[in-house]
PDB file of N, CA and C in Angstrom:
ATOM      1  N   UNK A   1    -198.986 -84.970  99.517  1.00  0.00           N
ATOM      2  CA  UNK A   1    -199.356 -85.722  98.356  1.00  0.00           C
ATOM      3  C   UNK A   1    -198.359 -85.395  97.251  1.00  0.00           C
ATOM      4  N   UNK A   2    -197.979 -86.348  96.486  1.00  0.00           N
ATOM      5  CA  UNK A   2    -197.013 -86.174  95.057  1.00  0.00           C
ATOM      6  C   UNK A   2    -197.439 -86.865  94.361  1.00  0.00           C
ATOM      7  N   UNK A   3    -197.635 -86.018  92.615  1.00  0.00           N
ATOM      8  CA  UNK A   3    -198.299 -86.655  91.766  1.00  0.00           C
ATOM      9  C   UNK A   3    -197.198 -87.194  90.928  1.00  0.00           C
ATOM     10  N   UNK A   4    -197.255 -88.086  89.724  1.00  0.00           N
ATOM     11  CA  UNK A   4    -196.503 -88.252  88.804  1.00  0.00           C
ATOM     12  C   UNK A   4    -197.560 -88.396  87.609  1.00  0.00           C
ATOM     13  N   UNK A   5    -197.226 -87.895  86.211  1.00  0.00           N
ATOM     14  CA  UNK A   5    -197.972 -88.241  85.241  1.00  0.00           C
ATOM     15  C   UNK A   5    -196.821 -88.466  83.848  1.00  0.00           C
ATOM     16  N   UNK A   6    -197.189 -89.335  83.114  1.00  0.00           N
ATOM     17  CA  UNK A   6    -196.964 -89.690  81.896  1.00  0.00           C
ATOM     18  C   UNK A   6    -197.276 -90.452  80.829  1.00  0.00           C
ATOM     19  N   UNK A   7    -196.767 -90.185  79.646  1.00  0.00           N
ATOM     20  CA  UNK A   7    -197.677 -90.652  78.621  1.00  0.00           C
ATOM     21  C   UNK A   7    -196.101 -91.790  77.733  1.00  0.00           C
ATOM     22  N   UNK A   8    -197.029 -92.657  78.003  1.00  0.00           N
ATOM     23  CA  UNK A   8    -196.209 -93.885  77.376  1.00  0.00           C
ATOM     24  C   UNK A   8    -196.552 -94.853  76.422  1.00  0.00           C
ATOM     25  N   UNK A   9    -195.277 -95.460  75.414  1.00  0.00           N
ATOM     26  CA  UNK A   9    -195.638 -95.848  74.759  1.00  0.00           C
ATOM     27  C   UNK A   9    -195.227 -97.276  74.497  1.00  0.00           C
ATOM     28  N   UNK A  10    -196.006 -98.154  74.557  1.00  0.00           N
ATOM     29  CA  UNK A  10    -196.095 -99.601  74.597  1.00  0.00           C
ATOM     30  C   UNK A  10    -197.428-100.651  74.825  1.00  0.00           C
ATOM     31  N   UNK A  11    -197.146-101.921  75.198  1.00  0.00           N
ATOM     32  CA  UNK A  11    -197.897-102.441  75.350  1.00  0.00           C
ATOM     33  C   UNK A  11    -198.530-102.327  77.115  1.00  0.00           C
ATOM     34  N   UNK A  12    -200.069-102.008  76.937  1.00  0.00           N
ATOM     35  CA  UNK A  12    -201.087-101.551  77.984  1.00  0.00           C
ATOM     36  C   UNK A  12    -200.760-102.647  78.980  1.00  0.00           C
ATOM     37  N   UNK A  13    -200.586-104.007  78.729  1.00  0.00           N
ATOM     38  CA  UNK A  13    -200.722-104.981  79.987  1.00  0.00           C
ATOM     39  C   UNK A  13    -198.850-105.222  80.112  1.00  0.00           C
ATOM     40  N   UNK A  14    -198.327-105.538  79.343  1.00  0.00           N
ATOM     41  CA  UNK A  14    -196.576-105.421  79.641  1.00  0.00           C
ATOM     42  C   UNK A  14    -196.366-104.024  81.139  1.00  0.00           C
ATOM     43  N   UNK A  15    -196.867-102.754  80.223  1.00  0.00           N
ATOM     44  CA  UNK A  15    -196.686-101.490  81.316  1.00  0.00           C
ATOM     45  C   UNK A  15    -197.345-101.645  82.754  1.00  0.00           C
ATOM     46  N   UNK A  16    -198.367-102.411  82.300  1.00  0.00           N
ATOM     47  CA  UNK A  16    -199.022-102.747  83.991  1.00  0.00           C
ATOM     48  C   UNK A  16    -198.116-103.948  84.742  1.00  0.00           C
ATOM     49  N   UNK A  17    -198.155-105.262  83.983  1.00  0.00           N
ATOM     50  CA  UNK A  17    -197.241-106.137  84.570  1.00  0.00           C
ATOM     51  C   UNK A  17    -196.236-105.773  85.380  1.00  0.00           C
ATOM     52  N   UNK A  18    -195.005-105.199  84.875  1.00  0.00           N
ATOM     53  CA  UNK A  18    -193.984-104.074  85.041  1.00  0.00           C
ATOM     54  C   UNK A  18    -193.858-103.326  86.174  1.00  0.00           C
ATOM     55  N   UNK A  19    -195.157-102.283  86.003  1.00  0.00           N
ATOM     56  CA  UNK A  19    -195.482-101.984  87.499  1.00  0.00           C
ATOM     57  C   UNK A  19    -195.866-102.126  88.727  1.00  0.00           C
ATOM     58  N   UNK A  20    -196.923-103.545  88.614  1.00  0.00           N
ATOM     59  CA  UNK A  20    -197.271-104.403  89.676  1.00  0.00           C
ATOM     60  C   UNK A  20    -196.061-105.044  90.024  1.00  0.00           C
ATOM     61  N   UNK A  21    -195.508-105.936  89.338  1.00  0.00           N
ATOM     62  CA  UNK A  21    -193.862-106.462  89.514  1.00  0.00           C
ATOM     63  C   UNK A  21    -192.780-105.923  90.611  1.00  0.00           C
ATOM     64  N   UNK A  22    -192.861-104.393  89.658  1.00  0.00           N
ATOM     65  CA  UNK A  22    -191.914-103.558  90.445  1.00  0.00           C
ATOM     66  C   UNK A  22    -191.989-103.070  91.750  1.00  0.00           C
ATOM     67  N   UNK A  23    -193.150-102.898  91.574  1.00  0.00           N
ATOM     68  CA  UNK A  23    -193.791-102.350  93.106  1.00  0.00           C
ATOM     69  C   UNK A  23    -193.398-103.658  94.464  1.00  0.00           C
ATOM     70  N   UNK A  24    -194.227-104.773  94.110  1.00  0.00           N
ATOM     71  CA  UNK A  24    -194.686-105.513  94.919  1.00  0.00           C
ATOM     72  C   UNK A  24    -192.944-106.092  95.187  1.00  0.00           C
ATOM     73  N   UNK A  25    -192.185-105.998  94.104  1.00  0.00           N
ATOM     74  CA  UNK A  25    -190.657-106.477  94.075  1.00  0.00           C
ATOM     75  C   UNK A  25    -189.637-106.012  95.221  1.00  0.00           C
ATOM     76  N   UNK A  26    -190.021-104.271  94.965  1.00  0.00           N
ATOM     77  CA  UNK A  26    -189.469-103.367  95.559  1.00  0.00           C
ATOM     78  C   UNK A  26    -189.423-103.102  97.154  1.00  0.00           C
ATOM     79  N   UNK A  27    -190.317-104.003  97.998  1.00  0.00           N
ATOM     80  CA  UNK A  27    -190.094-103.375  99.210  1.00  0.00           C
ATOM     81  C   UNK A  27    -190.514-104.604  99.526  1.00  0.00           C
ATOM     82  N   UNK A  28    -190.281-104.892 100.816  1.00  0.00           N
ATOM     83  CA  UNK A  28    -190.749-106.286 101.335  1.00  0.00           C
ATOM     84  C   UNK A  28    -191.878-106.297 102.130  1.00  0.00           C
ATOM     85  N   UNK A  29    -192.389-104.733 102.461  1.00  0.00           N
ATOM     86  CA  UNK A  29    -193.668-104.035 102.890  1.00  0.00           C
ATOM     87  C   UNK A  29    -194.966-103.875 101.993  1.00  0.00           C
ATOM     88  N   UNK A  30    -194.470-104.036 100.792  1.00  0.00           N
ATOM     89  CA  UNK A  30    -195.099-103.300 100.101  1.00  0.00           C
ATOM     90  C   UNK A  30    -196.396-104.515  99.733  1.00  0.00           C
ATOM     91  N   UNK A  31    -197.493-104.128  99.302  1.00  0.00           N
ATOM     92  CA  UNK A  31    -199.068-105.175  99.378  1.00  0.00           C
ATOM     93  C   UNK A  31    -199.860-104.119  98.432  1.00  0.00           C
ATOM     94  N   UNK A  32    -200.557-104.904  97.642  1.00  0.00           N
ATOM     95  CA  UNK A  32    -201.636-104.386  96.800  1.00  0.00           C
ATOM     96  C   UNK A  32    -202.718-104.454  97.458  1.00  0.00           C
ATOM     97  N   UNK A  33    -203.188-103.626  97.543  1.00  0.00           N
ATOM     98  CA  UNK A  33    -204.391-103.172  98.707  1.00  0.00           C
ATOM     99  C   UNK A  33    -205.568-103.382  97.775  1.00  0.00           C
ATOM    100  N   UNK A  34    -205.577-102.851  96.314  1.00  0.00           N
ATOM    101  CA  UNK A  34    -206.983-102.974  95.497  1.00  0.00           C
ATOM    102  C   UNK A  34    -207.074-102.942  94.568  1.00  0.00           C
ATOM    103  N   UNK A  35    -207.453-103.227  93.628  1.00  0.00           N
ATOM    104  CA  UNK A  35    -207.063-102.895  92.262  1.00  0.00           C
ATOM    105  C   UNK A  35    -209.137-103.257  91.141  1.00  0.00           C
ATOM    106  N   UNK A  36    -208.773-102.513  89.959  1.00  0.00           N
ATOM    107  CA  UNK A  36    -210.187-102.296  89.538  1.00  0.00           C
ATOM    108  C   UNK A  36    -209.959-102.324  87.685  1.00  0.00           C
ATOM    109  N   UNK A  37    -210.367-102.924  86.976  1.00  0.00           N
ATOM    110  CA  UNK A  37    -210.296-102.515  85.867  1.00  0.00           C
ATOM    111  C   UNK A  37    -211.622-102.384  85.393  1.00  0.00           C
ATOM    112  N   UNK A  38    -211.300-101.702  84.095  1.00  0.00           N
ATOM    113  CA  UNK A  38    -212.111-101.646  82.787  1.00  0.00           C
ATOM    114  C   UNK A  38    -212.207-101.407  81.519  1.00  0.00           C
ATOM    115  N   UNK A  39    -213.359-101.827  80.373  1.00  0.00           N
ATOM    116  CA  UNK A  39    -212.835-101.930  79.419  1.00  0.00           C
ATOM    117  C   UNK A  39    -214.188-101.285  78.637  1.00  0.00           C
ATOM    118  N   UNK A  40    -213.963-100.844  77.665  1.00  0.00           N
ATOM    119  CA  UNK A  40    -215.385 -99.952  76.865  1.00  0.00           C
ATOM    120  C   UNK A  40    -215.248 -99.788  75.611  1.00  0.00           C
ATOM    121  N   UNK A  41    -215.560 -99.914  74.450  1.00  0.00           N
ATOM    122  CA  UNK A  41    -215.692 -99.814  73.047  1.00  0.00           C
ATOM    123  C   UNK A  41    -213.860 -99.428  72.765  1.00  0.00           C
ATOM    124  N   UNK A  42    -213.257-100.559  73.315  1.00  0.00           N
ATOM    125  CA  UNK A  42    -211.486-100.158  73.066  1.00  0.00           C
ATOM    126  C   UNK A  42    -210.934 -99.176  73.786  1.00  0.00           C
ATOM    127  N   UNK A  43    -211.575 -98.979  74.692  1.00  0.00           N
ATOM    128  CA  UNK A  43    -210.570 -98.225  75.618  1.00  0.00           C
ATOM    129  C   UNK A  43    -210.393 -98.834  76.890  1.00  0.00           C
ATOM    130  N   UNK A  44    -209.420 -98.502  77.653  1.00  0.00           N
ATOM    131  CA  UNK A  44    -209.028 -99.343  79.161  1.00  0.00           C
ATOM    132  C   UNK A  44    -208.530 -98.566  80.025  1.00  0.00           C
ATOM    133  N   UNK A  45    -209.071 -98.894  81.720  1.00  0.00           N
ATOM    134  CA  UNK A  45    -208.690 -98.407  82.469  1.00  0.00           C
ATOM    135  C   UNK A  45    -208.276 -99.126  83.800  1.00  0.00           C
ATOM    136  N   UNK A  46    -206.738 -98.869  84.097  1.00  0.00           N
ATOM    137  CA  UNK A  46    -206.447 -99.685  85.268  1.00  0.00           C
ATOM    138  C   UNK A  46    -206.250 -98.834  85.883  1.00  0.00           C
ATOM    139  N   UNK A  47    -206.702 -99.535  87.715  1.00  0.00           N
ATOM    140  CA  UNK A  47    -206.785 -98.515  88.686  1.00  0.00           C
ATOM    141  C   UNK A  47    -205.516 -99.789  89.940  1.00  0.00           C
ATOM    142  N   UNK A  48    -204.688 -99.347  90.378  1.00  0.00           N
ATOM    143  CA  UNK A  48    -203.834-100.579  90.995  1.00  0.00           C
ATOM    144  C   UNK A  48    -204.003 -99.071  92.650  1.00  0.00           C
ATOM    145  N   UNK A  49    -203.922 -99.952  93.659  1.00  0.00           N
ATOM    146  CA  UNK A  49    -203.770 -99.188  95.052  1.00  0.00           C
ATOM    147  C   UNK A  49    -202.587 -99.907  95.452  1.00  0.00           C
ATOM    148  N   UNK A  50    -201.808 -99.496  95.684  1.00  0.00           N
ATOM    149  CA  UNK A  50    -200.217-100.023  96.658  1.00  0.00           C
ATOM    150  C   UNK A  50    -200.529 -98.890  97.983  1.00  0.00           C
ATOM    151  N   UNK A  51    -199.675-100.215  99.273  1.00  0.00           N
ATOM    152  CA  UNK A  51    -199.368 -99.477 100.171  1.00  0.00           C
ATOM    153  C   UNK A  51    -197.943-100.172 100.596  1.00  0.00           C
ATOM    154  N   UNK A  52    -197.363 -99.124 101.291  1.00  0.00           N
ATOM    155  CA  UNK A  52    -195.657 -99.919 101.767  1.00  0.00           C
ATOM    156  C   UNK A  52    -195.576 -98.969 102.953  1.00  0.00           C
ATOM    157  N   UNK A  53    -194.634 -99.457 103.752  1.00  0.00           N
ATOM    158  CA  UNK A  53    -194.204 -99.154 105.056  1.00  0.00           C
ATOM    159  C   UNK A  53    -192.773 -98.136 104.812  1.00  0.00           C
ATOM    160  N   UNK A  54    -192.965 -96.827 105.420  1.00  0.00           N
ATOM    161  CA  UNK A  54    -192.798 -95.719 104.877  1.00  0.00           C
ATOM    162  C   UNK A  54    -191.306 -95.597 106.358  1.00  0.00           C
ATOM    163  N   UNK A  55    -190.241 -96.321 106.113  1.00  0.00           N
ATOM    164  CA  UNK A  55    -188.760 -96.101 107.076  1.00  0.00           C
ATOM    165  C   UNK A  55    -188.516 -94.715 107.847  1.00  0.00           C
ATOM    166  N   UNK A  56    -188.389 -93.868 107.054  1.00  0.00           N
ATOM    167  CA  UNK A  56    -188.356 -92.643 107.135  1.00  0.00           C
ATOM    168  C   UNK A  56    -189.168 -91.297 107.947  1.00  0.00           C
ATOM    169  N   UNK A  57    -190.307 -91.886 107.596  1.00  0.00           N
ATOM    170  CA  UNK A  57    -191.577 -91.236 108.093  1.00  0.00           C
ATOM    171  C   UNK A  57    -192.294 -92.266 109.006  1.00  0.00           C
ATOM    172  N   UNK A  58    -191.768 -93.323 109.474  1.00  0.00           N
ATOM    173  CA  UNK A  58    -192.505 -94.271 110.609  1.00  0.00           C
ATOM    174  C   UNK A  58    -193.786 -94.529 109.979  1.00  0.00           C
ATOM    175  N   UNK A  59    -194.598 -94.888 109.161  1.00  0.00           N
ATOM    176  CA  UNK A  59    -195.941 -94.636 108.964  1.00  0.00           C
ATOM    177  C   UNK A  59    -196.226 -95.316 107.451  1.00  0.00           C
ATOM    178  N   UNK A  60    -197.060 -95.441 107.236  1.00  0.00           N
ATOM    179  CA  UNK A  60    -197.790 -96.644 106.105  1.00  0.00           C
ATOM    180  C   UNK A  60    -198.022 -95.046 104.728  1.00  0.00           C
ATOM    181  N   UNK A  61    -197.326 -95.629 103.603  1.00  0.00           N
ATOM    182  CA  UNK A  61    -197.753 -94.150 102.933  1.00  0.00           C
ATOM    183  C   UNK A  61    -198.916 -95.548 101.371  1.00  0.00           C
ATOM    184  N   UNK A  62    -199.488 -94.934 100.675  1.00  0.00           N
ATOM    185  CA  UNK A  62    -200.006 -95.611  99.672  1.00  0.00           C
ATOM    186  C   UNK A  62    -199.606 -94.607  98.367  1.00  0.00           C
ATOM    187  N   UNK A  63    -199.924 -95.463  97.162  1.00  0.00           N
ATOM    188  CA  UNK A  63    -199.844 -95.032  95.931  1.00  0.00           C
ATOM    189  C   UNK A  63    -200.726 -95.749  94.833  1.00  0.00           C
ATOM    190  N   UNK A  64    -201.307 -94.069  94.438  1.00  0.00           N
ATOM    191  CA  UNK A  64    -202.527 -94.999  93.349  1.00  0.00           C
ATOM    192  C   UNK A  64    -202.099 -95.040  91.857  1.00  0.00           C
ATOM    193  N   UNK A  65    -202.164 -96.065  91.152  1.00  0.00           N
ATOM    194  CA  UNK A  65    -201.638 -95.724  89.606  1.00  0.00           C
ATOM    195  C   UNK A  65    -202.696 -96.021  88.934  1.00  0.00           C
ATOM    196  N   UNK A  66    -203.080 -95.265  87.735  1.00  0.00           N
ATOM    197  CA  UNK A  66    -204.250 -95.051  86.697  1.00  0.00           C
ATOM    198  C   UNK A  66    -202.812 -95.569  85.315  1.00  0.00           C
ATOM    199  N   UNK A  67    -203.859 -96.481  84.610  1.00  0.00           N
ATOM    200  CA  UNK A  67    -203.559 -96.256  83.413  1.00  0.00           C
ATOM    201  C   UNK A  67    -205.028 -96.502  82.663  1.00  0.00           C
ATOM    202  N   UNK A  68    -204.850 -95.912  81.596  1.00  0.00           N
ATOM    203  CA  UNK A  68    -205.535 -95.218  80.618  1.00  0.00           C
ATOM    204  C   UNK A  68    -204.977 -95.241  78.727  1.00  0.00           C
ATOM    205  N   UNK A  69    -206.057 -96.208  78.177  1.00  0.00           N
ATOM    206  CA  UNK A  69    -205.609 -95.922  76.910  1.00  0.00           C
ATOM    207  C   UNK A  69    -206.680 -96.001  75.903  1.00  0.00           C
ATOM    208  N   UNK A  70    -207.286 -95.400  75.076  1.00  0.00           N
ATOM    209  CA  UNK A  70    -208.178 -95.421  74.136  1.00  0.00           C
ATOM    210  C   UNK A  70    -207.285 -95.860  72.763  1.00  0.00           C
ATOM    211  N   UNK A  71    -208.509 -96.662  72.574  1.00  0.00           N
ATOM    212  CA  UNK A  71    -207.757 -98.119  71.351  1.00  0.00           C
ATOM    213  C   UNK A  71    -206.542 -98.614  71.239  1.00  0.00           C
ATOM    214  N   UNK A  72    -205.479 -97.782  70.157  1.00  0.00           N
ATOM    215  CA  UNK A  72    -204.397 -98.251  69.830  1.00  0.00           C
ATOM    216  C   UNK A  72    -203.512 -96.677  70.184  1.00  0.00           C
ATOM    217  N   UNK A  73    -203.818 -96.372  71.098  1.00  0.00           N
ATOM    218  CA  UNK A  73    -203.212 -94.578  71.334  1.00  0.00           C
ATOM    219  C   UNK A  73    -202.032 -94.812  72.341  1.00  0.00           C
ATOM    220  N   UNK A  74    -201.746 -93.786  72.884  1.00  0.00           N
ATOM    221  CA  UNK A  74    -200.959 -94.101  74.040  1.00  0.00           C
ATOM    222  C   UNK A  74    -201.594 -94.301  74.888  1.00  0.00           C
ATOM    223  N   UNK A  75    -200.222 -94.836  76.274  1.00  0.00           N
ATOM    224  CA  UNK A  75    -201.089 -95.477  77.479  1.00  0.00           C
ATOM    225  C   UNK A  75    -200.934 -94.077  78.728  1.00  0.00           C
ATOM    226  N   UNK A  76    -201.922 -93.725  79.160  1.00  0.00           N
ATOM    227  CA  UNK A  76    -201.464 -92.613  79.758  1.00  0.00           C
ATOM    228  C   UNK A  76    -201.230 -93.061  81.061  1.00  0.00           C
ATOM    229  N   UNK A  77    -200.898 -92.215  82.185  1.00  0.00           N
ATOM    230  CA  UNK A  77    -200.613 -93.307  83.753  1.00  0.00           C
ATOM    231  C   UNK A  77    -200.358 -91.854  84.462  1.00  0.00           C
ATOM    232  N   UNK A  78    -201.354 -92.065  85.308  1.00  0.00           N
ATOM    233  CA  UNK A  78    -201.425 -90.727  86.799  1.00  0.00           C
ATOM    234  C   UNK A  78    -201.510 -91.825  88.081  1.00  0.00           C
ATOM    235  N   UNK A  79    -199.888 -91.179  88.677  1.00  0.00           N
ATOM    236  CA  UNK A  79    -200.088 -92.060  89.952  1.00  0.00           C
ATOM    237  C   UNK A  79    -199.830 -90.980  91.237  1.00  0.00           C
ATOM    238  N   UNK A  80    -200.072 -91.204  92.505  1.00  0.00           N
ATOM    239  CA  UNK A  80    -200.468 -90.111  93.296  1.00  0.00           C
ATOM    240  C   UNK A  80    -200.022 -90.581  94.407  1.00  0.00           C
ATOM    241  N   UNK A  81    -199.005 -90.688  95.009  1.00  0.00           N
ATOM    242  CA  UNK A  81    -198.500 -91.019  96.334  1.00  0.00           C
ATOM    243  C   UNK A  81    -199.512 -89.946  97.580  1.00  0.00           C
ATOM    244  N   UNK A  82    -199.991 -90.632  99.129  1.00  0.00           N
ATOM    245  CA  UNK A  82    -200.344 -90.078  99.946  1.00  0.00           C
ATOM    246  C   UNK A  82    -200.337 -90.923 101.303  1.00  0.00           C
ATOM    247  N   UNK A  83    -200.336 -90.290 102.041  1.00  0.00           N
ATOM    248  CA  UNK A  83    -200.390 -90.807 103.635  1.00  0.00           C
ATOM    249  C   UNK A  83    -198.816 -90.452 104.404  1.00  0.00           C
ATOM    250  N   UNK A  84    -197.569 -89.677 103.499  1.00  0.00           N
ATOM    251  CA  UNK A  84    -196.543 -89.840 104.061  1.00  0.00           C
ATOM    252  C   UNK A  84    -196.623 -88.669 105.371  1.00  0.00           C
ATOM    253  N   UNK A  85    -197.623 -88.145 106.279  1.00  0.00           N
ATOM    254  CA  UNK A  85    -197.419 -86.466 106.779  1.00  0.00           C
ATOM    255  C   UNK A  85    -197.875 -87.130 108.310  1.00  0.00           C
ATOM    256  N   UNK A  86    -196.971 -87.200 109.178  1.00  0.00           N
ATOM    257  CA  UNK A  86    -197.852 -87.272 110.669  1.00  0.00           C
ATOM    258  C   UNK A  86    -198.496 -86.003 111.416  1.00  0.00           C
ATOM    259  N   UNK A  87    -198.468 -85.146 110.799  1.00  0.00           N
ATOM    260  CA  UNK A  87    -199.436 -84.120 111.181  1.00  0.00           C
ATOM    261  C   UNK A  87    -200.683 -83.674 111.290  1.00  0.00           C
ATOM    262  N   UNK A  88    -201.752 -82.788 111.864  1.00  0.00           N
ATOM    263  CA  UNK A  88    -202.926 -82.897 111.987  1.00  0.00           C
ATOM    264  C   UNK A  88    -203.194 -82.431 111.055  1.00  0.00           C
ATOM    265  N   UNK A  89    -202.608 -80.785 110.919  1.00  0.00           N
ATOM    266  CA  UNK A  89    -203.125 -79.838 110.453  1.00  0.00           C
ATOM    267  C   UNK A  89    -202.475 -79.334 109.228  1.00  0.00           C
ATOM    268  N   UNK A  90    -201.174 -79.983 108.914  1.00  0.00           N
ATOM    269  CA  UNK A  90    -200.613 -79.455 107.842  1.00  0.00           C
ATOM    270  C   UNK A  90    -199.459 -80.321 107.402  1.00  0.00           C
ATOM    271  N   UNK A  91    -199.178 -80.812 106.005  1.00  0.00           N
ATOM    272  CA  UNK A  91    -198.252 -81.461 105.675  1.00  0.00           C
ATOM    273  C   UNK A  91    -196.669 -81.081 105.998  1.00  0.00           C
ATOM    274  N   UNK A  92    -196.067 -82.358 106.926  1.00  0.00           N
ATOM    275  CA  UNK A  92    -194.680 -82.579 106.853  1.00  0.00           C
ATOM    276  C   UNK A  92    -193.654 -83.677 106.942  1.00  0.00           C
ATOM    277  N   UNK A  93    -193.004 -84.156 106.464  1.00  0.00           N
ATOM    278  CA  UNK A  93    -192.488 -85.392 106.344  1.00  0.00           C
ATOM    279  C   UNK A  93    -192.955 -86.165 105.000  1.00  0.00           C
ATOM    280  N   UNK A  94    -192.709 -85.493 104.036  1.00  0.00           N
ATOM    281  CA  UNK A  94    -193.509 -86.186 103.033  1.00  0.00           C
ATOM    282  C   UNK A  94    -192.714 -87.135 102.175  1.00  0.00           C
ATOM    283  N   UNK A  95    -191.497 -87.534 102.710  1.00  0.00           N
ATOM    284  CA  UNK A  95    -190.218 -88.485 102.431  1.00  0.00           C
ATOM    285  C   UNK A  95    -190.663 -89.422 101.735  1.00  0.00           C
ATOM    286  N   UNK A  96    -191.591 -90.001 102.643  1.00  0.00           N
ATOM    287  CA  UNK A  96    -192.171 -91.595 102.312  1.00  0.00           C
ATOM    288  C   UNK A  96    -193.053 -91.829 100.546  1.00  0.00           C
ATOM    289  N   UNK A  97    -193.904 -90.375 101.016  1.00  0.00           N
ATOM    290  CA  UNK A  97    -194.888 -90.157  99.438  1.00  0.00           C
ATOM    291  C   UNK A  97    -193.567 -90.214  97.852  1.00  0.00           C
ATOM    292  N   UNK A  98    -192.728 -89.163  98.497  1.00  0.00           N
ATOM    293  CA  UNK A  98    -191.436 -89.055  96.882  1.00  0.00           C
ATOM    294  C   UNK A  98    -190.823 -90.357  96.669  1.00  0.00           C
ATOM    295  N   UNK A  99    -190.649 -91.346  97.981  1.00  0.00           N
ATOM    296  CA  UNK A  99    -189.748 -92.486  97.933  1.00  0.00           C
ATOM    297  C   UNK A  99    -190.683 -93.343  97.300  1.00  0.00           C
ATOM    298  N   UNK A 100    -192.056 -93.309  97.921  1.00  0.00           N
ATOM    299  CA  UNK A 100    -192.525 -94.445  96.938  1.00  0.00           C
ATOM    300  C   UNK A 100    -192.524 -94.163  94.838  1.00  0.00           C
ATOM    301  N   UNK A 101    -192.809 -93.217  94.544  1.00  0.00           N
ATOM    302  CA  UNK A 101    -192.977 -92.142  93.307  1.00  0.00           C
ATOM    303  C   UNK A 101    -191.888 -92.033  93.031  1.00  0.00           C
ATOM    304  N   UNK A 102    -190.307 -92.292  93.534  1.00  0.00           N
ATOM    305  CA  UNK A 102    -189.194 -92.487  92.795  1.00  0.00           C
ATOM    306  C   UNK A 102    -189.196 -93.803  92.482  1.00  0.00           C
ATOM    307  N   UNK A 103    -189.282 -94.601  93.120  1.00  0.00           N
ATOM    308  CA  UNK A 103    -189.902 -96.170  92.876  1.00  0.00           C
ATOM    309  C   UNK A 103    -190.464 -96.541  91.412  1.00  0.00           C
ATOM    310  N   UNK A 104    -191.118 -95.675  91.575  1.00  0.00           N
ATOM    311  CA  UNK A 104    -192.481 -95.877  89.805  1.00  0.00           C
ATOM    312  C   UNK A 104    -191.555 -95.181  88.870  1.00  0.00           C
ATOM    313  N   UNK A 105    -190.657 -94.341  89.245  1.00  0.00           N
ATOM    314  CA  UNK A 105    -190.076 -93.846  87.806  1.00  0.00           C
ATOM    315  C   UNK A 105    -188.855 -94.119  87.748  1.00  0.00           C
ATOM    316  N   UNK A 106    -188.227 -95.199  88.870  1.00  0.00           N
ATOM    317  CA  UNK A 106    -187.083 -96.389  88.254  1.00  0.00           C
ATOM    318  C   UNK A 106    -187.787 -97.177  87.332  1.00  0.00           C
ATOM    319  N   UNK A 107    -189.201 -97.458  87.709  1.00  0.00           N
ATOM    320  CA  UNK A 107    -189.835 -98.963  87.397  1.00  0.00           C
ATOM    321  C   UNK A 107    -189.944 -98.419  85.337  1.00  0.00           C
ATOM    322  N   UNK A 108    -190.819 -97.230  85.125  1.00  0.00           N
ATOM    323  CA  UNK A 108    -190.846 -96.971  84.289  1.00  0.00           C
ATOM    324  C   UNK A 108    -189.579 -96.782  83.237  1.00  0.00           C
TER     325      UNK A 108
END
């Protein structure tokens, strides 16, 4: 698993656009598997699921991105690459998880 986190500053739906864009742009594998929002006395939360076909590691890896912003604050964004490891018992090959997560921080 590889996390990425940061705190950014702009517009909440531009930064999402952007990243759905980029993602879905970026690989010819790549499919939005799920996605969830919400919204509460000015604050917002997007939940986007990507998955893409992982070259390297033979195998389907996904990536979840959170954004997060209360009112007019920053937009915060935790995204979490997983599935890159063909192992039972212990992570290796985790190529696919960093490749997708270098992806998001060209996009950004």
């Amino acid at each position: 698993m590889a996390k990425l986190e940061r705190t950014l500053n702009g517009s909440f739906d531009q930064i999402l656009h952007r990243i759905e864009s980029g993602i879905m742009g970026g690989s010819i594998s790549a499919s939005l598997e799920a996605k969830s929002d919400f919204s509460q006395a000015g604050a917002r939360c997007a939940v986007r699921v990507f998955e893409r076909y992982s070259y390297m590691g033979n195998n389907r890896v996904s990536l979840s991105v959170t954004l997060f912003q209360a009112g007019d604050g920053p937009v915060y964004l935790s995204a979490i690459a997983s599935g890159g490891s063909q192992a039972v018992f212990f992570k290796i090959n985790t190529f696919g998880e960093e490749a997708f997560l270098d992806k998001l921080r060209e996009i950004l």
